[in-house]
PDB file of N, CA and C in Angstrom:
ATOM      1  N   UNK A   1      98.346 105.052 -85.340  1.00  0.00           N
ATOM      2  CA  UNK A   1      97.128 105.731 -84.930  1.00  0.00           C
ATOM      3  C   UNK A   1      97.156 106.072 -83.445  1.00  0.00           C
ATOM      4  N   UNK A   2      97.619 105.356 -82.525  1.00  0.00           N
ATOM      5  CA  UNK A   2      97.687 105.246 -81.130  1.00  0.00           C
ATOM      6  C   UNK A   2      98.506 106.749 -80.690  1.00  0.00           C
ATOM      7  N   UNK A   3      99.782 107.007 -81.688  1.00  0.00           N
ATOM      8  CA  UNK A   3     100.420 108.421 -81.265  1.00  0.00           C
ATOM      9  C   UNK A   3      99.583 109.723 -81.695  1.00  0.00           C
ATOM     10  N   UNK A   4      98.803 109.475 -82.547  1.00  0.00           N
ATOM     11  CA  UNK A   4      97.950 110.414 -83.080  1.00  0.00           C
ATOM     12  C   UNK A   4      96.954 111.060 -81.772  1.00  0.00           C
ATOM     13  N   UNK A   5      96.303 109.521 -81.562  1.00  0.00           N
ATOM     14  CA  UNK A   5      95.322 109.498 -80.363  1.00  0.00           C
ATOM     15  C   UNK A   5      95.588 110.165 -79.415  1.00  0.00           C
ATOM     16  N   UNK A   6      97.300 110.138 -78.875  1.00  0.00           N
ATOM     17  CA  UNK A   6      97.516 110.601 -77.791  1.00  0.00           C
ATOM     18  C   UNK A   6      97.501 112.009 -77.635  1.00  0.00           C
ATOM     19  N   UNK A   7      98.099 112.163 -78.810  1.00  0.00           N
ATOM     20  CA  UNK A   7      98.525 113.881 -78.482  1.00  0.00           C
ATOM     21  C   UNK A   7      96.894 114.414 -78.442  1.00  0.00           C
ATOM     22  N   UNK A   8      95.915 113.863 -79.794  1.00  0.00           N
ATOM     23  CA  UNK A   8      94.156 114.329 -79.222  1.00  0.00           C
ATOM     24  C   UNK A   8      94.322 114.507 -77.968  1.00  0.00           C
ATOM     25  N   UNK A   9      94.541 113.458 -77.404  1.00  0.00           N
ATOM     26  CA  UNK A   9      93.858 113.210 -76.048  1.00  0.00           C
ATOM     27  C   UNK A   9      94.505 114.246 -74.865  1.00  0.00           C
ATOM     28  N   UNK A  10      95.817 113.881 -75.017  1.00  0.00           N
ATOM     29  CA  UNK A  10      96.463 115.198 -74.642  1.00  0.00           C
ATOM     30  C   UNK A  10      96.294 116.595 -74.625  1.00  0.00           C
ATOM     31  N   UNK A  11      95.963 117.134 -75.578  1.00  0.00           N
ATOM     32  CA  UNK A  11      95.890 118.338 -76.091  1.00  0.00           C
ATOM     33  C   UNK A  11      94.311 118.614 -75.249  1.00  0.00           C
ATOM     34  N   UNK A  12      92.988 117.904 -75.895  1.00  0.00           N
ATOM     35  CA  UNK A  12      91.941 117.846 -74.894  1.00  0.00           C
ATOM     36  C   UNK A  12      92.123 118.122 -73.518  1.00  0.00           C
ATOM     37  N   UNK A  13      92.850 117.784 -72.688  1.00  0.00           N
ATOM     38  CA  UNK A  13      93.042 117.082 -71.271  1.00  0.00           C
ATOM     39  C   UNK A  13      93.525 118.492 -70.681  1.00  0.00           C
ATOM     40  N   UNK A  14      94.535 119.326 -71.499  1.00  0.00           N
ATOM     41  CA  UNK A  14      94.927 120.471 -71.230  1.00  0.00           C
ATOM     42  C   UNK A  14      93.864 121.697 -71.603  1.00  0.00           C
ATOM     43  N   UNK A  15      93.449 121.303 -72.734  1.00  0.00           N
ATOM     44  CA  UNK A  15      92.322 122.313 -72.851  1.00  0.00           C
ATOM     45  C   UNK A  15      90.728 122.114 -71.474  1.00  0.00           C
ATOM     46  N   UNK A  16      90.968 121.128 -71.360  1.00  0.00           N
ATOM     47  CA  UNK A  16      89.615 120.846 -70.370  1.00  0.00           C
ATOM     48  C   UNK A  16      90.226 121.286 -68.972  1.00  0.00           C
ATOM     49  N   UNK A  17      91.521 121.568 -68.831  1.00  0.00           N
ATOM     50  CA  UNK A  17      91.660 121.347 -67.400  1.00  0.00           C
ATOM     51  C   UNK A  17      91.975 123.015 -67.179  1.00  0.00           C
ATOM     52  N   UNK A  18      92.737 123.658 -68.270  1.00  0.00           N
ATOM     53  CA  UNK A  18      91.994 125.111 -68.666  1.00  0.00           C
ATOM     54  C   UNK A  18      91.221 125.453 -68.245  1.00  0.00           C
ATOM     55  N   UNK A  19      89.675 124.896 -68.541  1.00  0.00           N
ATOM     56  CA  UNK A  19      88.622 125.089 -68.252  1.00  0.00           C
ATOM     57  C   UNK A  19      88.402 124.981 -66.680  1.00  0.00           C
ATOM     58  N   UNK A  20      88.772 123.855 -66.352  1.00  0.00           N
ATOM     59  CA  UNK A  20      88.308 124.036 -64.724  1.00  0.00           C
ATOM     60  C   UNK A  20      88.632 125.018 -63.846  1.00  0.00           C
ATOM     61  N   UNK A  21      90.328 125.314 -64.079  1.00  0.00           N
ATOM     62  CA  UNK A  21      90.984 126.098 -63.736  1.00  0.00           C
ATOM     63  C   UNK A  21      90.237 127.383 -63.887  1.00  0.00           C
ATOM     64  N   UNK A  22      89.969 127.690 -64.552  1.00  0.00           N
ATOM     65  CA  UNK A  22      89.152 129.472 -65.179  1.00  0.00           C
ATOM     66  C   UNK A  22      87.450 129.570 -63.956  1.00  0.00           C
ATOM     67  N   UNK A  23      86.858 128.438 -64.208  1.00  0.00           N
ATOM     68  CA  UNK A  23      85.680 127.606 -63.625  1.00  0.00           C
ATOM     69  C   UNK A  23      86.205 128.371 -62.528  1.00  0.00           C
ATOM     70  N   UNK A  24      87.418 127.936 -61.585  1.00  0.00           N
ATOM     71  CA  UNK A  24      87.387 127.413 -60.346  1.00  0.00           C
ATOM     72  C   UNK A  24      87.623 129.120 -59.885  1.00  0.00           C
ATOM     73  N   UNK A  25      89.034 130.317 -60.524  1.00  0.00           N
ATOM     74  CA  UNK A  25      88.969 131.538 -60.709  1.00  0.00           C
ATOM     75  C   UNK A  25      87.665 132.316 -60.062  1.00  0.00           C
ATOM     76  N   UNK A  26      86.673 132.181 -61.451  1.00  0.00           N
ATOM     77  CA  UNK A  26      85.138 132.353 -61.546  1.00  0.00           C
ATOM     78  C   UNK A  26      84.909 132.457 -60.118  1.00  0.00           C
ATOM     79  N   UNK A  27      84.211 130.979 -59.486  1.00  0.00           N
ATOM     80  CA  UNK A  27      84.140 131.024 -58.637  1.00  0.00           C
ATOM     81  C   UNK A  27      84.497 131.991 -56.767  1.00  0.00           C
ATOM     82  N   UNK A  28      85.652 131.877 -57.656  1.00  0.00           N
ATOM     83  CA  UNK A  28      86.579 132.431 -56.034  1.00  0.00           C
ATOM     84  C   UNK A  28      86.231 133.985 -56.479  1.00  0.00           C
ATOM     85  N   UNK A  29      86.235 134.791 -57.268  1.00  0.00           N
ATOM     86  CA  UNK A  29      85.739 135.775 -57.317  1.00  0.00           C
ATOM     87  C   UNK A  29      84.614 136.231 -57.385  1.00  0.00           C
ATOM     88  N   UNK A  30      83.885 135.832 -57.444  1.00  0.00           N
ATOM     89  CA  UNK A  30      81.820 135.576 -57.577  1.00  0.00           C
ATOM     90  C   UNK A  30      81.322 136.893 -56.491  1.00  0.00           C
ATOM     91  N   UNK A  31      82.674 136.977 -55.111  1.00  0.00           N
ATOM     92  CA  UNK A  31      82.445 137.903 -53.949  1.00  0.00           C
ATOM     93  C   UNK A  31      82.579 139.455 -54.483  1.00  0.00           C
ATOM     94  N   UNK A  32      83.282 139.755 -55.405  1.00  0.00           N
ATOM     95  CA  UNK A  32      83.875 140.403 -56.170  1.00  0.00           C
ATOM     96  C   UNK A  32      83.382 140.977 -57.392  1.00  0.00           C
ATOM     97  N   UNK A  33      82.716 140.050 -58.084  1.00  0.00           N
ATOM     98  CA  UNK A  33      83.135 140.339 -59.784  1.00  0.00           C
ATOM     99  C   UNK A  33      81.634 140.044 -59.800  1.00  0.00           C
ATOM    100  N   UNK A  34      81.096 140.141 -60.977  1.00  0.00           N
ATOM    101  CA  UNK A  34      80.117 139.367 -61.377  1.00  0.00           C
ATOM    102  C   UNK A  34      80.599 139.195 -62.859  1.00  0.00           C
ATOM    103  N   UNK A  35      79.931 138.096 -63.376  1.00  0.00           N
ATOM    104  CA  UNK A  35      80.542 137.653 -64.882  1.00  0.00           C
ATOM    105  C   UNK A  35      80.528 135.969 -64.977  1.00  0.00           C
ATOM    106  N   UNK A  36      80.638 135.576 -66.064  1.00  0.00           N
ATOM    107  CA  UNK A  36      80.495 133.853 -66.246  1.00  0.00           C
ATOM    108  C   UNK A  36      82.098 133.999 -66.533  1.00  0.00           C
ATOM    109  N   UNK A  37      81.713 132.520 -66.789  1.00  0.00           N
ATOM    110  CA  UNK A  37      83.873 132.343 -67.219  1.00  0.00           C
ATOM    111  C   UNK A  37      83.987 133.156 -68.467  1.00  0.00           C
ATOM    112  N   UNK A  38      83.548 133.202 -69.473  1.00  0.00           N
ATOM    113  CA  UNK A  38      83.897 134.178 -70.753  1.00  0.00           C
ATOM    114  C   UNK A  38      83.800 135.144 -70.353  1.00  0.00           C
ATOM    115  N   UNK A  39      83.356 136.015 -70.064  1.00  0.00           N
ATOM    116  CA  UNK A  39      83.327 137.352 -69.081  1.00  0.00           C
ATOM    117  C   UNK A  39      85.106 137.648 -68.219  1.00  0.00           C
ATOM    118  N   UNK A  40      85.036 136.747 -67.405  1.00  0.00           N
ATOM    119  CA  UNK A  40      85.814 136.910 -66.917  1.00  0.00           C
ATOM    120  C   UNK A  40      87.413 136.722 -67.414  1.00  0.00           C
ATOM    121  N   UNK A  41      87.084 135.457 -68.294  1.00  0.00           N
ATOM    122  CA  UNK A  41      88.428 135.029 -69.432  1.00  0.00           C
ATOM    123  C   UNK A  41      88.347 136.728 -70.362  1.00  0.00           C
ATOM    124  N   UNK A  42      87.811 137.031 -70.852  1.00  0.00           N
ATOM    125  CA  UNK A  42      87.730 138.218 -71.811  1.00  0.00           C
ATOM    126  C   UNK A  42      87.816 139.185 -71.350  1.00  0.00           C
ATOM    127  N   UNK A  43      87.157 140.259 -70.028  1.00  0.00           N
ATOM    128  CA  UNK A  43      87.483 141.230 -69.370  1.00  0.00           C
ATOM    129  C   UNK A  43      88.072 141.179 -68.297  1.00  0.00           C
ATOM    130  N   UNK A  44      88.633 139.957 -67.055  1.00  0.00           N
ATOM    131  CA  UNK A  44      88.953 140.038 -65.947  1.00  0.00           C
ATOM    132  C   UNK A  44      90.597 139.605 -65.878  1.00  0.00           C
ATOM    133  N   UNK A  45      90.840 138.330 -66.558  1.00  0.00           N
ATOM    134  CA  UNK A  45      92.027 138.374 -67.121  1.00  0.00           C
ATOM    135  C   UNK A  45      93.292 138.758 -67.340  1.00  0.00           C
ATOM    136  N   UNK A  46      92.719 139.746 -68.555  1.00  0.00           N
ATOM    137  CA  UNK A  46      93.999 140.171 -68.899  1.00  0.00           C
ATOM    138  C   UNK A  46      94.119 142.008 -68.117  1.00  0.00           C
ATOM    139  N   UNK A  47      93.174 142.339 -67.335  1.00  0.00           N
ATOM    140  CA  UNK A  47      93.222 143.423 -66.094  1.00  0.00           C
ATOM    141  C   UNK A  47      94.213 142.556 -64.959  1.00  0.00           C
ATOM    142  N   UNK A  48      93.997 141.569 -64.425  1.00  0.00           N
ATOM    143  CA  UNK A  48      94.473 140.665 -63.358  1.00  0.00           C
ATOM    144  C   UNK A  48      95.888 140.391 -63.816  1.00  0.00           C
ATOM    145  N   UNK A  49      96.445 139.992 -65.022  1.00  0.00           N
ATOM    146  CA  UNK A  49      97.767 139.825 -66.082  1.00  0.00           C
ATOM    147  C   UNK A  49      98.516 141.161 -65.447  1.00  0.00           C
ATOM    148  N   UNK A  50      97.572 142.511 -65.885  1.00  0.00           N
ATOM    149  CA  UNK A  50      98.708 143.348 -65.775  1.00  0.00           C
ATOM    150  C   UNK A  50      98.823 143.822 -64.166  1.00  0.00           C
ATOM    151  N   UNK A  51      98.280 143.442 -63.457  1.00  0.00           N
ATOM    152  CA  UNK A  51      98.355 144.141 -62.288  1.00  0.00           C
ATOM    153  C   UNK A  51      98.924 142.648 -61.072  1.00  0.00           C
ATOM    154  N   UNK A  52      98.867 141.271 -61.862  1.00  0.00           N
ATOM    155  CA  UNK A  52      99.376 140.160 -60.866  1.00  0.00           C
ATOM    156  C   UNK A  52     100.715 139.959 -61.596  1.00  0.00           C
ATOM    157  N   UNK A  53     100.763 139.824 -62.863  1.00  0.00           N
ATOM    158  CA  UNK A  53     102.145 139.912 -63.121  1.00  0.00           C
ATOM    159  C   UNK A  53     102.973 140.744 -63.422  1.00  0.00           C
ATOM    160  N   UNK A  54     102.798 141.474 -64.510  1.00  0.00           N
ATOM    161  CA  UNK A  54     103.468 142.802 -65.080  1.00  0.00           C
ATOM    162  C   UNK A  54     104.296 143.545 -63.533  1.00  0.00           C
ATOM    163  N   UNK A  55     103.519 143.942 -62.690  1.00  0.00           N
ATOM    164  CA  UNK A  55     104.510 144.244 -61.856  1.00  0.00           C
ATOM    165  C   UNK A  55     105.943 143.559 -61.061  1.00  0.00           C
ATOM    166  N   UNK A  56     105.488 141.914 -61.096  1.00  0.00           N
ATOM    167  CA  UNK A  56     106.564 141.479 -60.475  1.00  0.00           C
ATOM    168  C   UNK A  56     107.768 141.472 -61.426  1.00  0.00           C
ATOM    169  N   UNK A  57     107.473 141.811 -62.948  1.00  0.00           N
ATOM    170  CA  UNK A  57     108.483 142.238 -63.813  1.00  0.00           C
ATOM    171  C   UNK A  57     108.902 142.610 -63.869  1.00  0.00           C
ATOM    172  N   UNK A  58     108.186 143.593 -63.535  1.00  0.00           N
ATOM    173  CA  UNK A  58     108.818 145.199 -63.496  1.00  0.00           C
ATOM    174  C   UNK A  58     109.545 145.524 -62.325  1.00  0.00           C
ATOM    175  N   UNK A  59     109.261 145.352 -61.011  1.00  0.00           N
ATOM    176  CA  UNK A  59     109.255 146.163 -60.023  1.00  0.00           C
ATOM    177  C   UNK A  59     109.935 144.706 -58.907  1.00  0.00           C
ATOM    178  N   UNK A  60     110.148 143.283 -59.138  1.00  0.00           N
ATOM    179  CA  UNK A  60     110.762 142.609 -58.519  1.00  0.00           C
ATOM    180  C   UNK A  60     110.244 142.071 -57.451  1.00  0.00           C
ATOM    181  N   UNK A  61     111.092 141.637 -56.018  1.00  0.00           N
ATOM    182  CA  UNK A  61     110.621 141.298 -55.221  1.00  0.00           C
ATOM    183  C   UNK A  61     109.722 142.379 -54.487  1.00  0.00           C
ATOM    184  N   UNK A  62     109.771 143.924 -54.628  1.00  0.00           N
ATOM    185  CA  UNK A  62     109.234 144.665 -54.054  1.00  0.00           C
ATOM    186  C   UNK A  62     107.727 145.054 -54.510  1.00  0.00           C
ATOM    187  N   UNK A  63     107.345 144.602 -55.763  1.00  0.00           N
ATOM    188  CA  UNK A  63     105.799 144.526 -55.828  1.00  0.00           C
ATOM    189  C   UNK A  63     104.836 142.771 -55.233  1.00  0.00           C
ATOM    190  N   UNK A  64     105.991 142.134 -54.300  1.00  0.00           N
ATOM    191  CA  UNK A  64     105.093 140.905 -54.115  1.00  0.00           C
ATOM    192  C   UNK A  64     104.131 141.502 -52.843  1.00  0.00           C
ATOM    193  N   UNK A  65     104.344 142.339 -52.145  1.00  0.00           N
ATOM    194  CA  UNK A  65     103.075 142.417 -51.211  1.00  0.00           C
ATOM    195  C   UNK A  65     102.077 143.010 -52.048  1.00  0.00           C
ATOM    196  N   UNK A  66     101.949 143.619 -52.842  1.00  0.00           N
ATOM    197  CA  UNK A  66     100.531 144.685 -53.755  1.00  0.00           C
ATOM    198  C   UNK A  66     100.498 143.608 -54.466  1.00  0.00           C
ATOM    199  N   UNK A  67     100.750 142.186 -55.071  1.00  0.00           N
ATOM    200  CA  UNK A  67     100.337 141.732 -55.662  1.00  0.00           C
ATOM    201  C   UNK A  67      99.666 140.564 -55.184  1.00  0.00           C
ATOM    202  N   UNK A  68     100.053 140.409 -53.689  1.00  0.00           N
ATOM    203  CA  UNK A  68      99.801 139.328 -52.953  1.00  0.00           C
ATOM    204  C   UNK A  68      98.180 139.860 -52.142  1.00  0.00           C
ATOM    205  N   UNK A  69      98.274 140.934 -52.015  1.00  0.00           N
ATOM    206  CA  UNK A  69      96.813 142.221 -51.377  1.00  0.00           C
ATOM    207  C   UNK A  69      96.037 142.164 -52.538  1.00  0.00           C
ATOM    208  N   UNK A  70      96.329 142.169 -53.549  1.00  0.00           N
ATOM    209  CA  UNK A  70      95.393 142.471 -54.826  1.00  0.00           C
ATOM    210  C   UNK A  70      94.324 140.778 -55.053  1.00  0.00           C
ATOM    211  N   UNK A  71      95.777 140.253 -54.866  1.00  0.00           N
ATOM    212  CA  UNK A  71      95.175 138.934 -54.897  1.00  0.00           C
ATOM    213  C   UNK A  71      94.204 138.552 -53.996  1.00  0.00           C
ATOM    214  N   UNK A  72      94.300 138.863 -52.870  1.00  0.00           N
ATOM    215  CA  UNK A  72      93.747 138.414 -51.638  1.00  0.00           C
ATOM    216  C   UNK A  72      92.076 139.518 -51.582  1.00  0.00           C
ATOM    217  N   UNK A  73      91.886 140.214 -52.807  1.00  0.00           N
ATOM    218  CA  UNK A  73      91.243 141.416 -52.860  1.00  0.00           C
ATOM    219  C   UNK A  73      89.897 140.623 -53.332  1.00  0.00           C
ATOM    220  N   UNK A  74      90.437 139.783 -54.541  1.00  0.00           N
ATOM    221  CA  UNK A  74      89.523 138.949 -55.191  1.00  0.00           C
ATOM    222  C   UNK A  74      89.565 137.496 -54.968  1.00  0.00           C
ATOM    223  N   UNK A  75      90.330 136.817 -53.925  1.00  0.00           N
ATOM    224  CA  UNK A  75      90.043 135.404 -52.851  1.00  0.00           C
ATOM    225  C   UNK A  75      90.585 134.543 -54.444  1.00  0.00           C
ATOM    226  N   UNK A  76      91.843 135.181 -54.495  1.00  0.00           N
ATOM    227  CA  UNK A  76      92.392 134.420 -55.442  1.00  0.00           C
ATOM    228  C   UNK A  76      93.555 133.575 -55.135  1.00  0.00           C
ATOM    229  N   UNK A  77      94.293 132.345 -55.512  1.00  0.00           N
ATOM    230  CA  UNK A  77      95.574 131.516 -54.765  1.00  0.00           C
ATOM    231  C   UNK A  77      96.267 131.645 -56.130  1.00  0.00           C
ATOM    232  N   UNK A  78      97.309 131.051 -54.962  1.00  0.00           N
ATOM    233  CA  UNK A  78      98.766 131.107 -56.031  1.00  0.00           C
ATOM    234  C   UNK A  78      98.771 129.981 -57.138  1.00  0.00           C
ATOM    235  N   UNK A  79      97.610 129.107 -57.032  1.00  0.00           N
ATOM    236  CA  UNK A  79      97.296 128.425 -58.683  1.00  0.00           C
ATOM    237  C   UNK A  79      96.444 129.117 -59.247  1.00  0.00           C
ATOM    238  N   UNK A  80      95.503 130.280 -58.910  1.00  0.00           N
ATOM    239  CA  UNK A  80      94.783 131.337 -59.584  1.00  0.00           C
ATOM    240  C   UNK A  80      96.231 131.630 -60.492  1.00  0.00           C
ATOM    241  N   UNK A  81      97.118 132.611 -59.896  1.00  0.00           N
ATOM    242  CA  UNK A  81      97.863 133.638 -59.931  1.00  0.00           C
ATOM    243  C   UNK A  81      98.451 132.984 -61.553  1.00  0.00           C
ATOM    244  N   UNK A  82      98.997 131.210 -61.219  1.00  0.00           N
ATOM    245  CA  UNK A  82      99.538 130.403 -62.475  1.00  0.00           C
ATOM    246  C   UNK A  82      98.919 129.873 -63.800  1.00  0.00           C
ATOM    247  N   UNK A  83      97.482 130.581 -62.995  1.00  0.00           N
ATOM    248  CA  UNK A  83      96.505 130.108 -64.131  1.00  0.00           C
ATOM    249  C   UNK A  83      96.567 131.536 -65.162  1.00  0.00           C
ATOM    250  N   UNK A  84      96.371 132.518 -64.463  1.00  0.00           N
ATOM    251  CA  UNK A  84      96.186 133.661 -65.017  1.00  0.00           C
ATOM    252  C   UNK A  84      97.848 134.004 -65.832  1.00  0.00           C
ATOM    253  N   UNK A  85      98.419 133.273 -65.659  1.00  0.00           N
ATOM    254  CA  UNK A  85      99.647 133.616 -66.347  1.00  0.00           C
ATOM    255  C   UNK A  85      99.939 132.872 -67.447  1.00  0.00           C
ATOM    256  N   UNK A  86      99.492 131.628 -67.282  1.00  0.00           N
ATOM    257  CA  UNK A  86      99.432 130.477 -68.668  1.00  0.00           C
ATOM    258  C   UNK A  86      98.394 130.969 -69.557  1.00  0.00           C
ATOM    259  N   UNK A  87      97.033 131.682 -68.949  1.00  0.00           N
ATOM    260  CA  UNK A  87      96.180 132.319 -69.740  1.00  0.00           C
ATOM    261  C   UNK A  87      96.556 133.434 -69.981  1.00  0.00           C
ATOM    262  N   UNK A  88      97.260 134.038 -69.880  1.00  0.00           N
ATOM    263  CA  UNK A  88      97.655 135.635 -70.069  1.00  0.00           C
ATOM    264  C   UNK A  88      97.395 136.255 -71.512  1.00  0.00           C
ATOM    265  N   UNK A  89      97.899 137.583 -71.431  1.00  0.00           N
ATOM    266  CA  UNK A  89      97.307 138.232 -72.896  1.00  0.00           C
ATOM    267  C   UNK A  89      98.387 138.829 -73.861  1.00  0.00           C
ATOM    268  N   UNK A  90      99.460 139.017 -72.574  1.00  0.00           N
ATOM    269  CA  UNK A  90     100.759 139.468 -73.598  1.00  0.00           C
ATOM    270  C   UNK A  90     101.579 138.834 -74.510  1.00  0.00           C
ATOM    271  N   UNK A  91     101.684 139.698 -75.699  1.00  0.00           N
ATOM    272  CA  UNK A  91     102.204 138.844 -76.810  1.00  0.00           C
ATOM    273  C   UNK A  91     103.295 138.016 -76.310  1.00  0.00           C
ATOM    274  N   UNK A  92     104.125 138.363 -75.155  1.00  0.00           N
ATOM    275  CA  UNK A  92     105.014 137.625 -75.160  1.00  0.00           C
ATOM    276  C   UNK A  92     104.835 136.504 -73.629  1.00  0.00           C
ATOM    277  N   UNK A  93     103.884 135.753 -73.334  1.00  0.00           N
ATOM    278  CA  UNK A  93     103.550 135.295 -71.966  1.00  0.00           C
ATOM    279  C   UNK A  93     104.093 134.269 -72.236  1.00  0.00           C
ATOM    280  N   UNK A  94     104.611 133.880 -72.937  1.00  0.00           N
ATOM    281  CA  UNK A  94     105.068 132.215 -72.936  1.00  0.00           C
ATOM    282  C   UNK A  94     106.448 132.389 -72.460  1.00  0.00           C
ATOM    283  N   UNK A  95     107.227 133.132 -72.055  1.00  0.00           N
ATOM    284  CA  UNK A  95     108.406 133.902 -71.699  1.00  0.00           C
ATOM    285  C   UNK A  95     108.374 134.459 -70.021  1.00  0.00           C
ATOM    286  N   UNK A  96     107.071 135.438 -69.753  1.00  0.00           N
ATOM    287  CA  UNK A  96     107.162 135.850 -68.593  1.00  0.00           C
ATOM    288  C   UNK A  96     107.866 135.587 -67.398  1.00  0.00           C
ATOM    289  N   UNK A  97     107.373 134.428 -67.245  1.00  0.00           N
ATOM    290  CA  UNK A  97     107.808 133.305 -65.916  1.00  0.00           C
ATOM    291  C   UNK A  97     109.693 133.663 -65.854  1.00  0.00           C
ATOM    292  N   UNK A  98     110.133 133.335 -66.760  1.00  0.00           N
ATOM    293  CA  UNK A  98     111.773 134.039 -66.999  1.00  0.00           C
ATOM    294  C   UNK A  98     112.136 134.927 -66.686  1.00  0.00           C
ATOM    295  N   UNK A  99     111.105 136.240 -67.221  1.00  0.00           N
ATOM    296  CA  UNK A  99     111.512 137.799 -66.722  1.00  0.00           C
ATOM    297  C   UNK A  99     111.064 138.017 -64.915  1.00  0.00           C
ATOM    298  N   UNK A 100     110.647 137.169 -64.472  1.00  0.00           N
ATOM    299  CA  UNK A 100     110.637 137.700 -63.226  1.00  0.00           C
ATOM    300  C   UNK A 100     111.573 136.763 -62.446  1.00  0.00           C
ATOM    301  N   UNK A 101     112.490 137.746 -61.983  1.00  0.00           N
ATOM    302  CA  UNK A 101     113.641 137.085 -61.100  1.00  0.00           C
ATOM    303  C   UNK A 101     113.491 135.895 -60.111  1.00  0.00           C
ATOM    304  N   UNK A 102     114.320 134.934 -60.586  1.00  0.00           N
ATOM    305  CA  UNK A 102     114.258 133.847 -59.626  1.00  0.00           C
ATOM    306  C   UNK A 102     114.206 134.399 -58.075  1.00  0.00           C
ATOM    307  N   UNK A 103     114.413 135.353 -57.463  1.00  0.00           N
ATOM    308  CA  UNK A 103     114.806 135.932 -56.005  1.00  0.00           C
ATOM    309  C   UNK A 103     113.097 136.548 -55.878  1.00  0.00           C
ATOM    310  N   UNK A 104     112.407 136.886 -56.949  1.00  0.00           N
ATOM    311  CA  UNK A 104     110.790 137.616 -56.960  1.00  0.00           C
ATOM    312  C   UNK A 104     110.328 136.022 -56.954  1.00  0.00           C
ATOM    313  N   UNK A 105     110.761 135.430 -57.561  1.00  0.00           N
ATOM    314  CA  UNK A 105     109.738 134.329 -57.222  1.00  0.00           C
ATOM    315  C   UNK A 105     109.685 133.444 -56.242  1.00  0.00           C
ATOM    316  N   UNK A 106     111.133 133.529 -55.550  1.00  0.00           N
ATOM    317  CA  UNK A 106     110.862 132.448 -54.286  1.00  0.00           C
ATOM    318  C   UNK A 106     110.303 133.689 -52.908  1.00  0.00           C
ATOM    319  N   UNK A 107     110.174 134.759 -52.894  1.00  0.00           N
ATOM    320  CA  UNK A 107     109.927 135.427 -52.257  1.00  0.00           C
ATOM    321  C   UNK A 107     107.834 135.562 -52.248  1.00  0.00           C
ATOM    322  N   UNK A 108     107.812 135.699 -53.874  1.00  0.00           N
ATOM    323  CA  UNK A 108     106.457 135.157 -53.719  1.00  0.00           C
ATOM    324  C   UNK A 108     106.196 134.224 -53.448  1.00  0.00           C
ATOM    325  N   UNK A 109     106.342 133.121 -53.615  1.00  0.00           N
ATOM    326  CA  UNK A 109     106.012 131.486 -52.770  1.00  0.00           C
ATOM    327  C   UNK A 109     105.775 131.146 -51.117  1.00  0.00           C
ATOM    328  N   UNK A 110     107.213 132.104 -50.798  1.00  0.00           N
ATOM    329  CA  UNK A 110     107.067 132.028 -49.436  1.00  0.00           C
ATOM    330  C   UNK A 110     106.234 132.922 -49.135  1.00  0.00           C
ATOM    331  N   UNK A 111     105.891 133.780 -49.536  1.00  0.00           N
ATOM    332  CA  UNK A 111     104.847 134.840 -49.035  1.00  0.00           C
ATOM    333  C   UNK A 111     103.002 133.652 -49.065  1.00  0.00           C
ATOM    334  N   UNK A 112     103.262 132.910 -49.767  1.00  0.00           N
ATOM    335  CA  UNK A 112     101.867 132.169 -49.874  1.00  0.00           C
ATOM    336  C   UNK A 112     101.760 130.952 -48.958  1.00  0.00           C
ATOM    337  N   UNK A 113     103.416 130.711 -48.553  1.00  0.00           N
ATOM    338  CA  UNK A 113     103.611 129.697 -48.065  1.00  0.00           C
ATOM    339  C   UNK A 113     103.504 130.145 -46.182  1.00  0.00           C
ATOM    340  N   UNK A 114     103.823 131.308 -45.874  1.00  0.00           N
ATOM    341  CA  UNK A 114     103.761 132.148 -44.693  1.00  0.00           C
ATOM    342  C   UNK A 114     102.410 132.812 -44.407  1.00  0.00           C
ATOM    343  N   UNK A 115     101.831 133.725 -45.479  1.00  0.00           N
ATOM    344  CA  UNK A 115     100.477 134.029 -45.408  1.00  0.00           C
ATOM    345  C   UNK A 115      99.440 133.331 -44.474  1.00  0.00           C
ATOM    346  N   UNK A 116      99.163 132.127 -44.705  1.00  0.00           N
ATOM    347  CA  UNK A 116      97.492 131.287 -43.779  1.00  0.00           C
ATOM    348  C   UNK A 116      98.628 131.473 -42.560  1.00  0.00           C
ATOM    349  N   UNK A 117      99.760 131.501 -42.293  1.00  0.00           N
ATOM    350  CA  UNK A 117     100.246 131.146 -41.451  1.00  0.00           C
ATOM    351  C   UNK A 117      99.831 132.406 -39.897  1.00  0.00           C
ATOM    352  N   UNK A 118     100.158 133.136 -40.807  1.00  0.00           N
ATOM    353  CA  UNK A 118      99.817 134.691 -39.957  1.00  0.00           C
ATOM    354  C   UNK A 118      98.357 134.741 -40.123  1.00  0.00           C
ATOM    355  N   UNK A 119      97.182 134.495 -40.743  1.00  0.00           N
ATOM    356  CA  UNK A 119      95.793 134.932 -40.708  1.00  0.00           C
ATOM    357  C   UNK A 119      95.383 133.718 -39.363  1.00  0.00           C
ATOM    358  N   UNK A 120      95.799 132.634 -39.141  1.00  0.00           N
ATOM    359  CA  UNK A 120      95.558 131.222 -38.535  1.00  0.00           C
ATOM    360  C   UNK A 120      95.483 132.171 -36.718  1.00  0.00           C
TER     361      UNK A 120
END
């Protein structure tokens, strides 16, 4: 019964923390958007999907500044950016993270990691 329990509990823990995560989104865009979290899970989303990720797919290290401006459009962070990608809408998102080049992604990092650095 105890392994049963866990994975419940597990599975809960990820779904609740889902939630905060989306919550916390919400929030940071409130300047921006208007909408509750379903609102925003249902129409803001999967708009944010194709325009925060789809390009670094597509287009590599050279769409991380328009995606890093877009971001910064709606006072969103780079655990927004991971949230919106675990929540994503494309049939194939459980994959994404792969299609964008290891060289696009450390380039985005450091761009988040350099960013406060230059606004400071």
């Amino acid at each position: 019964m105890s392994g049963l329990y866990s994975i419940i509990v597990a599975r809960w823990l990820g779904q609740n923390s889902k939630g905060h995560q989306l919550s916390d989104i919400q929030a940071r865009m409130r300047l921006k958007v208007s909408g509750d979290e379903v609102e925003i899970r249902q129409s803001y989303v999967p708009v944010l999907f194709l325009h925060l990720v789809k390009p670094l797919v597509a287009d590599g290290s050279d769409a991380a500044d328009d995606v890093i401006e877009r971001m910064d459009e709606y006072n969103l962070t780079r655990e927004d950016w991971d949230t919106i990608v675990e929540l994503g809408v494309d049939e194939d998102k459980d994959d994404v993270l792969k299609r964008i080049p290891a060289a696009t992604k450390t380039a985005f990092t450091k761009w988040w990691i350099v960013l406060p650095l230059l606004s400071s």
